[in-house]
N, C-alpha and C. Protein backbone atom coordinates (compact mmCIF):
# COMPACT_ATOMS: atom_id res chain seq x y z
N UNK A 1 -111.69 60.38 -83.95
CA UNK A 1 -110.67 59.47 -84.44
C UNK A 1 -110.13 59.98 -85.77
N UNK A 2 -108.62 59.99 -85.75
CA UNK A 2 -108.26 60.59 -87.04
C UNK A 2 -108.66 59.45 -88.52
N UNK A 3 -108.49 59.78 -89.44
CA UNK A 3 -108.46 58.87 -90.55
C UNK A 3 -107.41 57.79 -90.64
N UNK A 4 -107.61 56.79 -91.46
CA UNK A 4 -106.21 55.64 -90.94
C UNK A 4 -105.80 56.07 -92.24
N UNK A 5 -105.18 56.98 -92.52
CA UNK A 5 -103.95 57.48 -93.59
C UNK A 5 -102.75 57.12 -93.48
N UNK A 6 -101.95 56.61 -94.55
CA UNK A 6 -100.64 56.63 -94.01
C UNK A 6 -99.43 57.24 -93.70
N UNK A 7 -98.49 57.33 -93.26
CA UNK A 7 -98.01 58.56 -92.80
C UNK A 7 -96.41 58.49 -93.73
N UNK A 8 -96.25 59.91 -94.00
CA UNK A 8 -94.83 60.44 -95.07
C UNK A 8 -94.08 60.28 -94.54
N UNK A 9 -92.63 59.80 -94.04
CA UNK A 9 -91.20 60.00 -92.88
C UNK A 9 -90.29 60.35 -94.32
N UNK A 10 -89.32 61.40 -93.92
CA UNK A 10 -88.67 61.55 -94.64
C UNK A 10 -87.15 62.02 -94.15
N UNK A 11 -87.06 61.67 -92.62
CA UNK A 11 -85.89 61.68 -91.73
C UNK A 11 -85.34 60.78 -90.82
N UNK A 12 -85.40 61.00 -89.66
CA UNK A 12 -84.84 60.43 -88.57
C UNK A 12 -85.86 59.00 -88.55
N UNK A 13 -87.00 59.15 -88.90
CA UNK A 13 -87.85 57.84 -89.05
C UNK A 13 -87.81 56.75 -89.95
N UNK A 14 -86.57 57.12 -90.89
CA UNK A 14 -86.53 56.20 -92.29
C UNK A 14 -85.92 55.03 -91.55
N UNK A 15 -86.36 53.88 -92.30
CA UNK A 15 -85.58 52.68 -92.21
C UNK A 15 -83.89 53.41 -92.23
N UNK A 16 -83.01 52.38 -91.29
CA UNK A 16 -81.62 52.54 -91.08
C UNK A 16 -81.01 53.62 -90.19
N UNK A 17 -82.32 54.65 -89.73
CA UNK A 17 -82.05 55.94 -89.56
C UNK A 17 -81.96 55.79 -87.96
N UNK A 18 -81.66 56.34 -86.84
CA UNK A 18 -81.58 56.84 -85.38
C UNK A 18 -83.27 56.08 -84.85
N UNK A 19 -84.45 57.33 -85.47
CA UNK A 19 -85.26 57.06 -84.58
C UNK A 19 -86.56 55.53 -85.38
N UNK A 20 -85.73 55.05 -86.16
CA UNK A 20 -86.90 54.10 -87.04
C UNK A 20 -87.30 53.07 -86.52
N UNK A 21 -86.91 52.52 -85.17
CA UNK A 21 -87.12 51.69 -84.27
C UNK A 21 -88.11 51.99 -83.56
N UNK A 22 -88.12 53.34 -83.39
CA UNK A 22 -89.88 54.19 -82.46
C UNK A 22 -90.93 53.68 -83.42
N UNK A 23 -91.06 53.66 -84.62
CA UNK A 23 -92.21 53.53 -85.38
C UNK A 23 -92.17 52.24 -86.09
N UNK A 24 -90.52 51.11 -86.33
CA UNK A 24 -91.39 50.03 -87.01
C UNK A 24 -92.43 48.97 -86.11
N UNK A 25 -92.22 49.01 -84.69
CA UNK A 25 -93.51 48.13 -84.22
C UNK A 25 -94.65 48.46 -84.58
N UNK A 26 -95.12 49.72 -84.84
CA UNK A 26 -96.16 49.69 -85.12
C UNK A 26 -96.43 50.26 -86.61
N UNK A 27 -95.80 49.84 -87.70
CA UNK A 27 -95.64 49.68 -88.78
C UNK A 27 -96.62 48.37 -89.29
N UNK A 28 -97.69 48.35 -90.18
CA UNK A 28 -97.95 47.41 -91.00
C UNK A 28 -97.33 47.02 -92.36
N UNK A 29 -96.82 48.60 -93.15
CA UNK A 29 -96.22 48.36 -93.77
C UNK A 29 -95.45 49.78 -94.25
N UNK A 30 -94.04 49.53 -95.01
CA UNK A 30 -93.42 50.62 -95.44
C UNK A 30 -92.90 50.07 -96.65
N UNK A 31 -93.34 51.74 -97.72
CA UNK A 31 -92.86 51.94 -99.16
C UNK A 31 -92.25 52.80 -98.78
N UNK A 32 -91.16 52.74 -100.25
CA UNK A 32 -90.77 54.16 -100.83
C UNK A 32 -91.65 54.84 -101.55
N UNK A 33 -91.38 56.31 -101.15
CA UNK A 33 -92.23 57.39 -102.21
C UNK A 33 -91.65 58.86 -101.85
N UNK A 34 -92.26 59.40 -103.05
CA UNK A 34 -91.84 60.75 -103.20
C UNK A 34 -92.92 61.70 -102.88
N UNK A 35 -92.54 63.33 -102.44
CA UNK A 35 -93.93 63.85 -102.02
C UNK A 35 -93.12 65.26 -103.12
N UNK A 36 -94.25 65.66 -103.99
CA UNK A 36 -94.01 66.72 -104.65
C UNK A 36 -94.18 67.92 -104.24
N UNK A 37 -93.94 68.97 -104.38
CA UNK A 37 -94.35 70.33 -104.01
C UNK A 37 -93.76 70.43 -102.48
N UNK A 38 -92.82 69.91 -102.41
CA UNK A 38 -91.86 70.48 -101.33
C UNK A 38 -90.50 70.42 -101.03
N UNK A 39 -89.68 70.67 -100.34
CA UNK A 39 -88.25 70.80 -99.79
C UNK A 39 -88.08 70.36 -98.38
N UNK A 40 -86.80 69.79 -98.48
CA UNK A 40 -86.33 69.92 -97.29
C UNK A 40 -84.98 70.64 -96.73
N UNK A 41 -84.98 71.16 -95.28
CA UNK A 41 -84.13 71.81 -94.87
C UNK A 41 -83.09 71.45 -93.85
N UNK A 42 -82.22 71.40 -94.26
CA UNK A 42 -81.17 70.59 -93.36
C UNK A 42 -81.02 71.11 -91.44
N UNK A 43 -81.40 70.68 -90.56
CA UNK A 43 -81.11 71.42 -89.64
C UNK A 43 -79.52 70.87 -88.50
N UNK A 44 -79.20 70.01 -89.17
CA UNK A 44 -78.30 68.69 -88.74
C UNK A 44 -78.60 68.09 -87.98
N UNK A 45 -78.97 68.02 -87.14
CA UNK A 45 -79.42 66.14 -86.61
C UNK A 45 -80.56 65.78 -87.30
N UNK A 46 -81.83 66.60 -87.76
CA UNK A 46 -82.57 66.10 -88.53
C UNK A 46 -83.03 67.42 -89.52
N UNK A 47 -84.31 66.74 -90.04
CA UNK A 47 -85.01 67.43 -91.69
C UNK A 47 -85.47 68.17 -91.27
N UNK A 48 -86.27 69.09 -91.64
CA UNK A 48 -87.45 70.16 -91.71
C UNK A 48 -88.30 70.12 -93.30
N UNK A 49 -89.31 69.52 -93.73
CA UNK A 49 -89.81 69.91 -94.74
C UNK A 49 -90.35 71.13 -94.63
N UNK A 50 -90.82 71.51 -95.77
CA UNK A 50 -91.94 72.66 -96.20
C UNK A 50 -92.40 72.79 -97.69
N UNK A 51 -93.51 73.37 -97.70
CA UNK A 51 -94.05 73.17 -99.17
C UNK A 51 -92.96 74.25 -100.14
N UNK A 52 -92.66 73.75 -101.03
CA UNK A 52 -91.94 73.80 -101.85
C UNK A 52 -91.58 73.59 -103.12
N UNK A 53 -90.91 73.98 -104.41
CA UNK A 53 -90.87 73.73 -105.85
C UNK A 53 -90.81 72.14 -105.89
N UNK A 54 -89.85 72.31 -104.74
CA UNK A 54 -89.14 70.45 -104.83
C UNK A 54 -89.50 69.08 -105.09
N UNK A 55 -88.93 68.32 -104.37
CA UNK A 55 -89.76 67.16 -103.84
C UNK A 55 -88.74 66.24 -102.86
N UNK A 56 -89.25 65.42 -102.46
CA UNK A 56 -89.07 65.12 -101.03
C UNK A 56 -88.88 63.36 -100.84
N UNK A 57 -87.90 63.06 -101.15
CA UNK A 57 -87.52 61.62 -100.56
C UNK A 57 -87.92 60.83 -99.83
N UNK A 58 -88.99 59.89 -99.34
CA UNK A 58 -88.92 59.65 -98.07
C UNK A 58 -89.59 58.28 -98.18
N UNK A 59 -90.72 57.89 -97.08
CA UNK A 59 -91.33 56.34 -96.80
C UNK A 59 -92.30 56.31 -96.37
N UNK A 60 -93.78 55.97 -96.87
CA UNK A 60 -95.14 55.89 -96.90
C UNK A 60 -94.94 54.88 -96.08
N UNK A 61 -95.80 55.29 -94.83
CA UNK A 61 -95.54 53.86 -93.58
C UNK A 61 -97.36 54.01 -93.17
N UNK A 62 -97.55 52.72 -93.81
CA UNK A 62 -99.17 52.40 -93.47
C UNK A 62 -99.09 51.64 -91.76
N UNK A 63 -100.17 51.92 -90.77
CA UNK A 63 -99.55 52.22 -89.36
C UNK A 63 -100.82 50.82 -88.82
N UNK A 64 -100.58 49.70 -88.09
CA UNK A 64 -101.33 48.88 -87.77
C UNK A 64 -102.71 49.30 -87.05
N UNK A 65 -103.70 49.34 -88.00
CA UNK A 65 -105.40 49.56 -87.56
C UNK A 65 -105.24 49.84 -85.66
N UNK A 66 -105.27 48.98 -85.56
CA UNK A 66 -105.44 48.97 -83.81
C UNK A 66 -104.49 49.74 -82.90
N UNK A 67 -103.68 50.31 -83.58
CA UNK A 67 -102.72 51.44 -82.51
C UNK A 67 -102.13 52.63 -83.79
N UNK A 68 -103.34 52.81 -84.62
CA UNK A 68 -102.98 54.08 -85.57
C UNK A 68 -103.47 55.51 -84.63
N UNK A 69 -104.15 55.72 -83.99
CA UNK A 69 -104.19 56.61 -83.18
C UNK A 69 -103.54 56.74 -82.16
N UNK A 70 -103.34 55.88 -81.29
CA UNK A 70 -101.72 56.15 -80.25
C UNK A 70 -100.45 56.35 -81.25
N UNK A 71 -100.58 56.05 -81.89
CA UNK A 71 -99.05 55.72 -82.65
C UNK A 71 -99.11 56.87 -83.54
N UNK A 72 -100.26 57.82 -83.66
CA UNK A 72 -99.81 59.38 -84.23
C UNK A 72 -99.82 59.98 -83.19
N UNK A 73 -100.57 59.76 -81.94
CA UNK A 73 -100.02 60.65 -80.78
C UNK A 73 -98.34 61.03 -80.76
N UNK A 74 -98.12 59.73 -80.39
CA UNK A 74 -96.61 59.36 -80.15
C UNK A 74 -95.84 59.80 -81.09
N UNK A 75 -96.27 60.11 -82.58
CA UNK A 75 -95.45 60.57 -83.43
C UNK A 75 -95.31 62.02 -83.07
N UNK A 76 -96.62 63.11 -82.91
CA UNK A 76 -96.88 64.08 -82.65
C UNK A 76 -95.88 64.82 -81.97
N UNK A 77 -95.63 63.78 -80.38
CA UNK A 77 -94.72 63.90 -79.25
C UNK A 77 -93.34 64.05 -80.20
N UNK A 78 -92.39 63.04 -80.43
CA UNK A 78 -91.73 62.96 -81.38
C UNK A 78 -91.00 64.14 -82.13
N UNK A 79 -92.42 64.22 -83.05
CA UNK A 79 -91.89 65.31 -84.04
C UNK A 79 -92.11 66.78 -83.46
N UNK A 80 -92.47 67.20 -81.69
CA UNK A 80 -92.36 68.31 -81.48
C UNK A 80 -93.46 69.54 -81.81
N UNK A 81 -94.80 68.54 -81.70
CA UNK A 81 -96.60 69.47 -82.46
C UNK A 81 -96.73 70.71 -80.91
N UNK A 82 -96.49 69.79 -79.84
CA UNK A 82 -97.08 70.88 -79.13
C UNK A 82 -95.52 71.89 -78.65
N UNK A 83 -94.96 71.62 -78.86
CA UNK A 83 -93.83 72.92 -79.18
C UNK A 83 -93.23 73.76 -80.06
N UNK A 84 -94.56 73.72 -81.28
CA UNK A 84 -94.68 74.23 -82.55
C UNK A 84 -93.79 74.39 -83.61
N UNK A 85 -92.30 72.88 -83.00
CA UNK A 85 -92.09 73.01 -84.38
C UNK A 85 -92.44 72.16 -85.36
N UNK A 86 -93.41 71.38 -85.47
CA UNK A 86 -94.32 70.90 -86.83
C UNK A 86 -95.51 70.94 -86.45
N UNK A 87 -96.37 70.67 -87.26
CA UNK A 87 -98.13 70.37 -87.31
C UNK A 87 -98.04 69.12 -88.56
N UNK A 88 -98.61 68.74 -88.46
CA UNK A 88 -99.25 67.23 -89.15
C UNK A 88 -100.38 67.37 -89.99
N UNK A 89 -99.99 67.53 -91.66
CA UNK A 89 -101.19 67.51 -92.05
C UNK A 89 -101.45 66.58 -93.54
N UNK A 90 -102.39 66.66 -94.29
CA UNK A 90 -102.99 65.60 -95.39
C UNK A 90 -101.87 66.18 -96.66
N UNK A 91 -101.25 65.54 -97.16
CA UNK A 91 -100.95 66.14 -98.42
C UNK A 91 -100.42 64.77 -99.75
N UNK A 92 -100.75 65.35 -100.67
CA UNK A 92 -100.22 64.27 -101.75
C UNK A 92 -99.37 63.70 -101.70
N UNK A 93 -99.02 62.10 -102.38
CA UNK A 93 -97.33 61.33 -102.19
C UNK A 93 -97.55 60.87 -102.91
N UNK A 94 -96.40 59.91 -103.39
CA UNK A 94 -96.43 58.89 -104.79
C UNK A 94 -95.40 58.16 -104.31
N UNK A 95 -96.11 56.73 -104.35
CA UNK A 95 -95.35 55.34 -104.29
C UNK A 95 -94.17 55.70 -105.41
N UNK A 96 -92.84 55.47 -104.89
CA UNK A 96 -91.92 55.49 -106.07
C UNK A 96 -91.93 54.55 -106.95
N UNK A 97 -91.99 55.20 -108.25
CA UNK A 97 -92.02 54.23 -109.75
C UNK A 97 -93.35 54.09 -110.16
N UNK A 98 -94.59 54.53 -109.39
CA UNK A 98 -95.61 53.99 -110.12
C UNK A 98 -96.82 54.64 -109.12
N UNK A 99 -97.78 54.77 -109.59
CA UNK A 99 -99.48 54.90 -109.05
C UNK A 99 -99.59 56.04 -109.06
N UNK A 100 -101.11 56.19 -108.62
CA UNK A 100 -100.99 58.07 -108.51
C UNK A 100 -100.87 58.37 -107.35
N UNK A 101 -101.71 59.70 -107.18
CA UNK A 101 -101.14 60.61 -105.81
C UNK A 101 -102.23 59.65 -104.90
N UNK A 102 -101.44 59.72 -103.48
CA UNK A 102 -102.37 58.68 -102.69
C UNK A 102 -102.24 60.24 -101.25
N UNK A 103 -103.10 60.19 -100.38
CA UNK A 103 -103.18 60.99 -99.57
C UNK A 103 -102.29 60.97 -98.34
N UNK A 104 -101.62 61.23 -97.40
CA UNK A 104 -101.05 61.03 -96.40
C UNK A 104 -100.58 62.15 -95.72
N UNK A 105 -100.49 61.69 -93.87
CA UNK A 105 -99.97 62.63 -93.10
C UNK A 105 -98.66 62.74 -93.03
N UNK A 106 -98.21 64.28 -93.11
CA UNK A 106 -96.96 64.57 -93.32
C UNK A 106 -96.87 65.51 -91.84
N UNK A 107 -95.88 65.56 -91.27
CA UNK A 107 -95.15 66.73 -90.23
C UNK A 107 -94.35 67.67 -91.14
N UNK A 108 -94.72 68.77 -90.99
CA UNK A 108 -94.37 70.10 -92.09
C UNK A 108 -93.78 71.06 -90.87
N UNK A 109 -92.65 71.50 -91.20
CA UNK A 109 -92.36 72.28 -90.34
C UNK A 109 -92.68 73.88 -90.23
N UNK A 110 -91.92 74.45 -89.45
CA UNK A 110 -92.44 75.71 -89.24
C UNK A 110 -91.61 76.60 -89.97
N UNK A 111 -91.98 77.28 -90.76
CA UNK A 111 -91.50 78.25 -91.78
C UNK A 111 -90.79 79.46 -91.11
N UNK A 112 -90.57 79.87 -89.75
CA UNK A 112 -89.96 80.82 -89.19
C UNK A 112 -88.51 79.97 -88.35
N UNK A 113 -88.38 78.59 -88.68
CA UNK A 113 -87.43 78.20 -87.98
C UNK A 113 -86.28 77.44 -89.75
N UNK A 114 -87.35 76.64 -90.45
CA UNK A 114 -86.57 76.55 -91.24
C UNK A 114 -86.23 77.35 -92.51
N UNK A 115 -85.91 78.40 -92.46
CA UNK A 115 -86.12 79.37 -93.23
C UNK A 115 -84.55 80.04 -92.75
N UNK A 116 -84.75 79.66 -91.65
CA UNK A 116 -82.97 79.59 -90.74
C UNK A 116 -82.10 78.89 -91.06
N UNK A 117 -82.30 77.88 -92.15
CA UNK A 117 -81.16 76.52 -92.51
C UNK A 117 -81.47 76.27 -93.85
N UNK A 118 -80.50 75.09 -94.08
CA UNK A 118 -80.29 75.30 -96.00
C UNK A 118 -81.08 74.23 -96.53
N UNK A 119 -81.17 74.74 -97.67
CA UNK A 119 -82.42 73.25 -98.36
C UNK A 119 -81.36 72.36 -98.82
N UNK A 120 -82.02 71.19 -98.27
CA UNK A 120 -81.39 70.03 -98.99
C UNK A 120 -81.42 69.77 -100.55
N UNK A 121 -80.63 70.44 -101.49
CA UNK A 121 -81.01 70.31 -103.08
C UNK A 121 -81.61 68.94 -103.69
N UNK A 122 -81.41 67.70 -103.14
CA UNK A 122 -81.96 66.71 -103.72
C UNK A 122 -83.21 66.23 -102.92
N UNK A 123 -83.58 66.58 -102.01
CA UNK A 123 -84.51 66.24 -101.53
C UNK A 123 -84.37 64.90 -100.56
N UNK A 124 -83.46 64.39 -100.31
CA UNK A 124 -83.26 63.34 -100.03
C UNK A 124 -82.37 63.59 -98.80
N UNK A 125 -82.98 62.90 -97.46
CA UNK A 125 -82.33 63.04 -96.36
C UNK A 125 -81.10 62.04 -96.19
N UNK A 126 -80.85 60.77 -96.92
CA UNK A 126 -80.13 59.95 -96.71
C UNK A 126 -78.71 60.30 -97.70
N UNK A 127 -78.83 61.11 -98.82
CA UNK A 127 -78.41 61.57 -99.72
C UNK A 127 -77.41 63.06 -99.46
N UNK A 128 -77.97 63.36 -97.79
CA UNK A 128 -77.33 64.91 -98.13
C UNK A 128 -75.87 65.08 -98.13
């Protein structure tokens, strides 16, 4: 069983966005926050992060106890794990405006695809 971490969205999953309806049912709760030490890359219909100088716009979505493991499957599917373009892993975030670094799963993309497209300078997918 994975850890019940909460998970980084910083695209198509944000509140207002295309796919944010896949993930608020099983949403307990969603902040804003920022994730440091990375970028994102524009691919146009959606983001590509990667670790980076940057930092990264997005929404700490704590995932309801009882379907946090289907509901990262389903993200997995989603974000494209077993067709290698992301992997899912632990990295630092910060509630915007305040607290420290809290842990969470992020989908990081693959460095031989976005390396093909342009960084988003502000970090911010809603912003580009």
């Amino acid at each position: 069983m994975a850890d019940q971490l909460p998970v980084f969205i910083y695209g198509t999953l944000l509140r207002g966005e295309p796919y944010h309806d896949r993930l608020a049912a099983v949403a307990a709760e969603i902040q804003d926050a920022v994730m440091p030490g990375a970028v994102l890359h524009n691919l146009g219909p959606f983001p590509m992060l990667r670790p980076g100088t940057g930092r990264v716009v997005g929404e700490l979505v704590w995932l309801h106890s009882e379907v946090d493991e289907m509901a990262l499957a389903e993200l997995d599917t989603i974000e494209g794990v077993r067709r290698a373009l992301y992997h899912r892993e632990r990295r630092p975030v910060l509630l915007t405006g305040c607290g420290p670094l809290l842990e969470a799963w992020v989908y990081v993309g693959s460095e031989a695809i976005a390396e093909q497209y342009p960084v988003i300078p502000n970090g911010d997918w809603r912003q580009r």
